[in-house]
PDB file of N, CA and C in Angstrom:
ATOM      1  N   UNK A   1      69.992  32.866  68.063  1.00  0.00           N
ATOM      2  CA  UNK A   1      69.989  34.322  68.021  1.00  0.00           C
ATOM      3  C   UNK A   1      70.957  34.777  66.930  1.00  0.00           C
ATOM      4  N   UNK A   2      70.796  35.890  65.965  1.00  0.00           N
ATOM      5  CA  UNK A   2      71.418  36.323  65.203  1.00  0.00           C
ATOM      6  C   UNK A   2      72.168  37.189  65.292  1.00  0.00           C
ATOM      7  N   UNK A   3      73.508  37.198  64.905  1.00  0.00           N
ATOM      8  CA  UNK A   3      74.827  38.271  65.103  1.00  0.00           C
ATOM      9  C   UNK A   3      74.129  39.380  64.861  1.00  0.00           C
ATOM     10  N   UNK A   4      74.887  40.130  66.510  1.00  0.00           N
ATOM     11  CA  UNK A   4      74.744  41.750  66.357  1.00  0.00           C
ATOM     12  C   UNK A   4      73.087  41.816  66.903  1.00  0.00           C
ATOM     13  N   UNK A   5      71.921  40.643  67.265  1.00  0.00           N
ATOM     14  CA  UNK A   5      71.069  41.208  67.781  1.00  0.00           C
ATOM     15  C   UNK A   5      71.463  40.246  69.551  1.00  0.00           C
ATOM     16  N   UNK A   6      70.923  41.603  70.230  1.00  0.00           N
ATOM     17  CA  UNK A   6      71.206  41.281  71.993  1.00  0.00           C
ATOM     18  C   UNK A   6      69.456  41.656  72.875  1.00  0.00           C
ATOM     19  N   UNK A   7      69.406  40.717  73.938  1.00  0.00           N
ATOM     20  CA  UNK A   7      68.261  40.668  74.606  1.00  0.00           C
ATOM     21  C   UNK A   7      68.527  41.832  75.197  1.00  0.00           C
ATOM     22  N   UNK A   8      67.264  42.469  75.339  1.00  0.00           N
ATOM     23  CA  UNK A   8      66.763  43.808  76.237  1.00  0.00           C
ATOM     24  C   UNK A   8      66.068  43.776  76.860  1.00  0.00           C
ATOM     25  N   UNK A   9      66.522  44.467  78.457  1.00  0.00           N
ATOM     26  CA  UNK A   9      65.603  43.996  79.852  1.00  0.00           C
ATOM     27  C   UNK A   9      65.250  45.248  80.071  1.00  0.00           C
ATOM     28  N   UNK A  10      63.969  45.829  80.626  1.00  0.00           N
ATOM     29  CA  UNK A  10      63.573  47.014  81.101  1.00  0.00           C
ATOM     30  C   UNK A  10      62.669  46.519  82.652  1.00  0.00           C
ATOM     31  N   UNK A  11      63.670  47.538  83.455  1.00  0.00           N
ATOM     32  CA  UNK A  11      62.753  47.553  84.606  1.00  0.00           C
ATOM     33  C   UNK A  11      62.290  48.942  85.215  1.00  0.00           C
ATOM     34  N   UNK A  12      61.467  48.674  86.018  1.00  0.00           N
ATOM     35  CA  UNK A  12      60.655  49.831  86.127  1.00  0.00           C
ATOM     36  C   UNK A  12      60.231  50.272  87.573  1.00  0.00           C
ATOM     37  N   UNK A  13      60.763  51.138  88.615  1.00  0.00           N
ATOM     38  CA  UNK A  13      60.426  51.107  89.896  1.00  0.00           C
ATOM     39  C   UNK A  13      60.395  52.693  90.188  1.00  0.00           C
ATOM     40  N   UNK A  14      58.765  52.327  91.390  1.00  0.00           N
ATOM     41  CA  UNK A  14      58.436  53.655  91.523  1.00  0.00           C
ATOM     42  C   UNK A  14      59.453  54.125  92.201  1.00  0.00           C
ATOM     43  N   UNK A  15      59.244  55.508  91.843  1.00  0.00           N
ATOM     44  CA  UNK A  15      60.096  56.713  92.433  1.00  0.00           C
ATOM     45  C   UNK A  15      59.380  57.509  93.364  1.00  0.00           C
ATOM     46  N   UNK A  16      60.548  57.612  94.605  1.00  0.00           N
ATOM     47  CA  UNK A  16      59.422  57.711  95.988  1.00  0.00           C
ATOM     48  C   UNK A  16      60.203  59.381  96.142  1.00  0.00           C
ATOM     49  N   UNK A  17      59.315  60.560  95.971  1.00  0.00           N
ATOM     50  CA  UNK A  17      59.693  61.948  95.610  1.00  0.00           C
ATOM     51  C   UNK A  17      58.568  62.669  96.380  1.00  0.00           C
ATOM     52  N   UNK A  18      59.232  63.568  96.960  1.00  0.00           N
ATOM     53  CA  UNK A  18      58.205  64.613  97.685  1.00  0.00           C
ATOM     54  C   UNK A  18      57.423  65.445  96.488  1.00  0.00           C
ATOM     55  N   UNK A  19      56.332  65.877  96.952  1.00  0.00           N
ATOM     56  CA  UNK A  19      55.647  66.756  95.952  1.00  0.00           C
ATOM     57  C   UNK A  19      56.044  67.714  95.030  1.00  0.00           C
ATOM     58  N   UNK A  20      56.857  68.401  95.637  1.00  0.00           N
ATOM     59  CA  UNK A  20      57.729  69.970  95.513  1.00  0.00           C
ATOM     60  C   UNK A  20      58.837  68.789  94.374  1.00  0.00           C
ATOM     61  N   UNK A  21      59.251  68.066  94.880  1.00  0.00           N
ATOM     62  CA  UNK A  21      60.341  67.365  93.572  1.00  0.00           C
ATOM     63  C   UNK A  21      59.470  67.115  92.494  1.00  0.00           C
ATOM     64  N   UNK A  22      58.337  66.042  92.547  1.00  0.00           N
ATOM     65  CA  UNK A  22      57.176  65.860  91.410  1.00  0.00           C
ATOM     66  C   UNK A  22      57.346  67.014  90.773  1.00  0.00           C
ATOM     67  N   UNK A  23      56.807  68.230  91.091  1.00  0.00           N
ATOM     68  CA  UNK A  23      56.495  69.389  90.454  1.00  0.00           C
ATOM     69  C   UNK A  23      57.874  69.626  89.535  1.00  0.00           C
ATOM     70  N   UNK A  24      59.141  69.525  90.295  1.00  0.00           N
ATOM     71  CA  UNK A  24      59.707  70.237  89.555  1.00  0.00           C
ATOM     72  C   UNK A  24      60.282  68.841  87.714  1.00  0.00           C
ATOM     73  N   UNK A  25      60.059  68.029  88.307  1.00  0.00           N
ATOM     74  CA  UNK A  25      60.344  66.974  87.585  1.00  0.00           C
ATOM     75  C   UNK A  25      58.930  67.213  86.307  1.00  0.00           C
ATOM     76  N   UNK A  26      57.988  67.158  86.463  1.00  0.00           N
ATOM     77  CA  UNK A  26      56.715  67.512  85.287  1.00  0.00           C
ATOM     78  C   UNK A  26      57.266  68.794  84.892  1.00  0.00           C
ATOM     79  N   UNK A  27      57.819  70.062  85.934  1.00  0.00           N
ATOM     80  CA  UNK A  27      57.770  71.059  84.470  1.00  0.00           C
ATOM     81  C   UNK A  27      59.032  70.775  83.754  1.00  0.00           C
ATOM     82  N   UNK A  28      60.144  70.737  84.376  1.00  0.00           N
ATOM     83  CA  UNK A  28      61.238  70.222  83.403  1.00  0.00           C
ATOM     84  C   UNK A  28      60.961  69.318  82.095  1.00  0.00           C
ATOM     85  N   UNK A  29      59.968  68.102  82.364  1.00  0.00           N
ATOM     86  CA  UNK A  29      59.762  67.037  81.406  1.00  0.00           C
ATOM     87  C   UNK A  29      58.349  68.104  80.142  1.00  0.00           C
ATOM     88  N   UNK A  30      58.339  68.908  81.040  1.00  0.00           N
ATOM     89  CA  UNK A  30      57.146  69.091  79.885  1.00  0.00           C
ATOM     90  C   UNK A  30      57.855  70.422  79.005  1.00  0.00           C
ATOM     91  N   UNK A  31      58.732  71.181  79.833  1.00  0.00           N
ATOM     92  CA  UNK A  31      60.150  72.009  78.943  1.00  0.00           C
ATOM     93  C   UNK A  31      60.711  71.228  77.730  1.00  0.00           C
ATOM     94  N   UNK A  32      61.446  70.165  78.109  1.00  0.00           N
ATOM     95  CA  UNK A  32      61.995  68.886  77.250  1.00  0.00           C
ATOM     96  C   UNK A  32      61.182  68.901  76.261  1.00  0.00           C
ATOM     97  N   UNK A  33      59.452  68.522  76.191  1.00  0.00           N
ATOM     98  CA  UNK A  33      59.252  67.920  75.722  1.00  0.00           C
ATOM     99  C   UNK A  33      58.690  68.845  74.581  1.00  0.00           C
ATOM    100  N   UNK A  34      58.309  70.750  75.084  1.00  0.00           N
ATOM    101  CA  UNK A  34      58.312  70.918  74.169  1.00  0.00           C
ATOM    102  C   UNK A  34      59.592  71.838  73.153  1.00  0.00           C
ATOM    103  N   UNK A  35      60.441  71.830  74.064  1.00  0.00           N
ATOM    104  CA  UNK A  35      61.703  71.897  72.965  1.00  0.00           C
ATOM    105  C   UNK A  35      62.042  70.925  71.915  1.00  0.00           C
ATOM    106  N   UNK A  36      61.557  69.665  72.254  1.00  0.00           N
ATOM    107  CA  UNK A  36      61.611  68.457  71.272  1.00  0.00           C
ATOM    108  C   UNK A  36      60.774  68.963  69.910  1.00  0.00           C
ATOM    109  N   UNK A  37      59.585  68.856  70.604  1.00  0.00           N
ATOM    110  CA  UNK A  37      58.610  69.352  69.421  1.00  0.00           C
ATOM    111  C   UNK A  37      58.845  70.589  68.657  1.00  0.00           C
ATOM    112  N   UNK A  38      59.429  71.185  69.319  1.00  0.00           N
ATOM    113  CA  UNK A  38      59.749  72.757  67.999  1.00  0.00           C
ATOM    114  C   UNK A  38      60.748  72.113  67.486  1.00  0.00           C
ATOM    115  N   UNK A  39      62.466  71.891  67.994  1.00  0.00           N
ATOM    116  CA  UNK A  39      63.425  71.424  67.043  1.00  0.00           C
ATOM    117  C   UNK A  39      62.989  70.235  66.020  1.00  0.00           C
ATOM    118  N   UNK A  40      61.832  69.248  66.474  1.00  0.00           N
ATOM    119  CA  UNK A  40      61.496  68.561  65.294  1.00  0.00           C
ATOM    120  C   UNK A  40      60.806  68.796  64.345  1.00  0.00           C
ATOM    121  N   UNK A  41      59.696  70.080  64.396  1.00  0.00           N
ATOM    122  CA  UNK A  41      58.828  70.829  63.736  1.00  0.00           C
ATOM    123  C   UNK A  41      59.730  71.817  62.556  1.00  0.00           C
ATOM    124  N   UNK A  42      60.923  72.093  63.394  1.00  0.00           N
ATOM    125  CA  UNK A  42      61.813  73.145  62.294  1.00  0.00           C
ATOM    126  C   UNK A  42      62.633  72.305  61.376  1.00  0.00           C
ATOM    127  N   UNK A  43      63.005  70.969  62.100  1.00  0.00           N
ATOM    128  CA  UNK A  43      63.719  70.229  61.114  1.00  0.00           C
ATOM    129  C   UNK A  43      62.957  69.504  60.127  1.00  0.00           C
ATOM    130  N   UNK A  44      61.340  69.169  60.010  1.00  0.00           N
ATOM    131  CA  UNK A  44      60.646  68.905  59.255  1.00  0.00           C
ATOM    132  C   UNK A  44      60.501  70.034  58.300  1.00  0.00           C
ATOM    133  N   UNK A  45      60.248  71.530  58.605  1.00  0.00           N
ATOM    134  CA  UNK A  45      59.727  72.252  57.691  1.00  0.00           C
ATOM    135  C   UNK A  45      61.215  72.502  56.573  1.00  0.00           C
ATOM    136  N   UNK A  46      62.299  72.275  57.499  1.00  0.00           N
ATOM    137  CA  UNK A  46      63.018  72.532  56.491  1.00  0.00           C
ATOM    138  C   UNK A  46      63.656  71.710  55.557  1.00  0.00           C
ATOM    139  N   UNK A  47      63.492  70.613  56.075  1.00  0.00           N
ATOM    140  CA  UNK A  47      63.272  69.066  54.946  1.00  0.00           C
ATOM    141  C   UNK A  47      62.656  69.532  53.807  1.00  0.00           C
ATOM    142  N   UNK A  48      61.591  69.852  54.428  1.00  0.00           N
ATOM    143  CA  UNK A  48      60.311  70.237  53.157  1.00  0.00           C
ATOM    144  C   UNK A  48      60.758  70.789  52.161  1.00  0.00           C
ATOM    145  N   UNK A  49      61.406  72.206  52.568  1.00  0.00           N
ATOM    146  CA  UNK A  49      61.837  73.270  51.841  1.00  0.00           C
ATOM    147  C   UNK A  49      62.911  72.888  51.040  1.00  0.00           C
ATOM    148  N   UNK A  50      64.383  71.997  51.593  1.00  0.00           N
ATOM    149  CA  UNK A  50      65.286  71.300  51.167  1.00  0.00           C
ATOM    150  C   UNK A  50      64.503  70.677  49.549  1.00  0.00           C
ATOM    151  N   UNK A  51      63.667  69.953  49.836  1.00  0.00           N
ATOM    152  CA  UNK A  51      63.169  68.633  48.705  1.00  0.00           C
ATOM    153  C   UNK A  51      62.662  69.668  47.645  1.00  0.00           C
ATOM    154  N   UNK A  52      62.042  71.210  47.928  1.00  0.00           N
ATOM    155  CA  UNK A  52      61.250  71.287  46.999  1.00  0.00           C
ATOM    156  C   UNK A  52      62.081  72.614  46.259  1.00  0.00           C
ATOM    157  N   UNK A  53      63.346  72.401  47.060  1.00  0.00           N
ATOM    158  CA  UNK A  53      64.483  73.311  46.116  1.00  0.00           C
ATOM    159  C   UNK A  53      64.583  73.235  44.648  1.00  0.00           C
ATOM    160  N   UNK A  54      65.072  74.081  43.792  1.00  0.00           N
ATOM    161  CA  UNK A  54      65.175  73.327  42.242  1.00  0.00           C
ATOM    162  C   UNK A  54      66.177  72.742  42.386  1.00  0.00           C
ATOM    163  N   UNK A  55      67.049  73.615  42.973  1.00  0.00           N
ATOM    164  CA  UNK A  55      68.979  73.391  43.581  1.00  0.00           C
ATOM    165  C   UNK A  55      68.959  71.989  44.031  1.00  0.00           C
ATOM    166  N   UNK A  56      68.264  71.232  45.090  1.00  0.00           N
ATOM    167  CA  UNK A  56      68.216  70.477  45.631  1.00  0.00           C
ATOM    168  C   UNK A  56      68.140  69.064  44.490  1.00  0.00           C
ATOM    169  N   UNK A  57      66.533  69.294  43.498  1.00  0.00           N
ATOM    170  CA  UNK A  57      66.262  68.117  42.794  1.00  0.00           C
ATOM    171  C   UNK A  57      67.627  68.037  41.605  1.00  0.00           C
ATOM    172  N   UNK A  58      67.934  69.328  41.238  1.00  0.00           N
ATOM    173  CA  UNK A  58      68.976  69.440  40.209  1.00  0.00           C
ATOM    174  C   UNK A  58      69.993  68.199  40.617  1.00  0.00           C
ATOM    175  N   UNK A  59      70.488  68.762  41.825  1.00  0.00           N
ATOM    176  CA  UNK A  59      71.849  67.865  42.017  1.00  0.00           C
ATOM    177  C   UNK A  59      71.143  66.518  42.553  1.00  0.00           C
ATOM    178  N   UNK A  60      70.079  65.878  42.690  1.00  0.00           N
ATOM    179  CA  UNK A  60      69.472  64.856  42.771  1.00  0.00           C
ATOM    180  C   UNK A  60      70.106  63.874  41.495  1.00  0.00           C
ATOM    181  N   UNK A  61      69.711  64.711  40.062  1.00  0.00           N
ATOM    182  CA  UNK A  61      69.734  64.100  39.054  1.00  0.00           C
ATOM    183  C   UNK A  61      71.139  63.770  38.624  1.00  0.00           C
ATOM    184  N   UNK A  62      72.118  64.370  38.811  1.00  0.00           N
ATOM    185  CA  UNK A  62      73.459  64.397  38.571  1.00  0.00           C
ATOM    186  C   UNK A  62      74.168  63.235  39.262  1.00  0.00           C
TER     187      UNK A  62
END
């Protein structure tokens, strides 16, 4: 095995949850998931905008 890499174990066991918990656990995860997607959607567009600065390529070249 090579320095600095380590074995990774994943386990996985059902989760025994009343309905009313289910529920609240899917909308939370689906809140999460789309706050993920906008903060990654805004940090892409503004990548974009970043790269296609003149300001940006200028000090690229320097």
């Amino acid at each position: 095995m090579t320095k600095g890499k380590k074995d990774c174990f994943v386990i996985e066991l059902k989760l025994l949850i009343d309905t009313w918990q289910k529920d609240i656990l899917l909308k939370r995860f689906e809140i999460a998931r789309t706050l993920y997607n906008t903060t990654l959607s805004y940090a892409v567009k503004q990548y974009t905008l970043m790269q296609e600065s003149k300001h940006y390529r200028k000090q690229l070249r320097c």
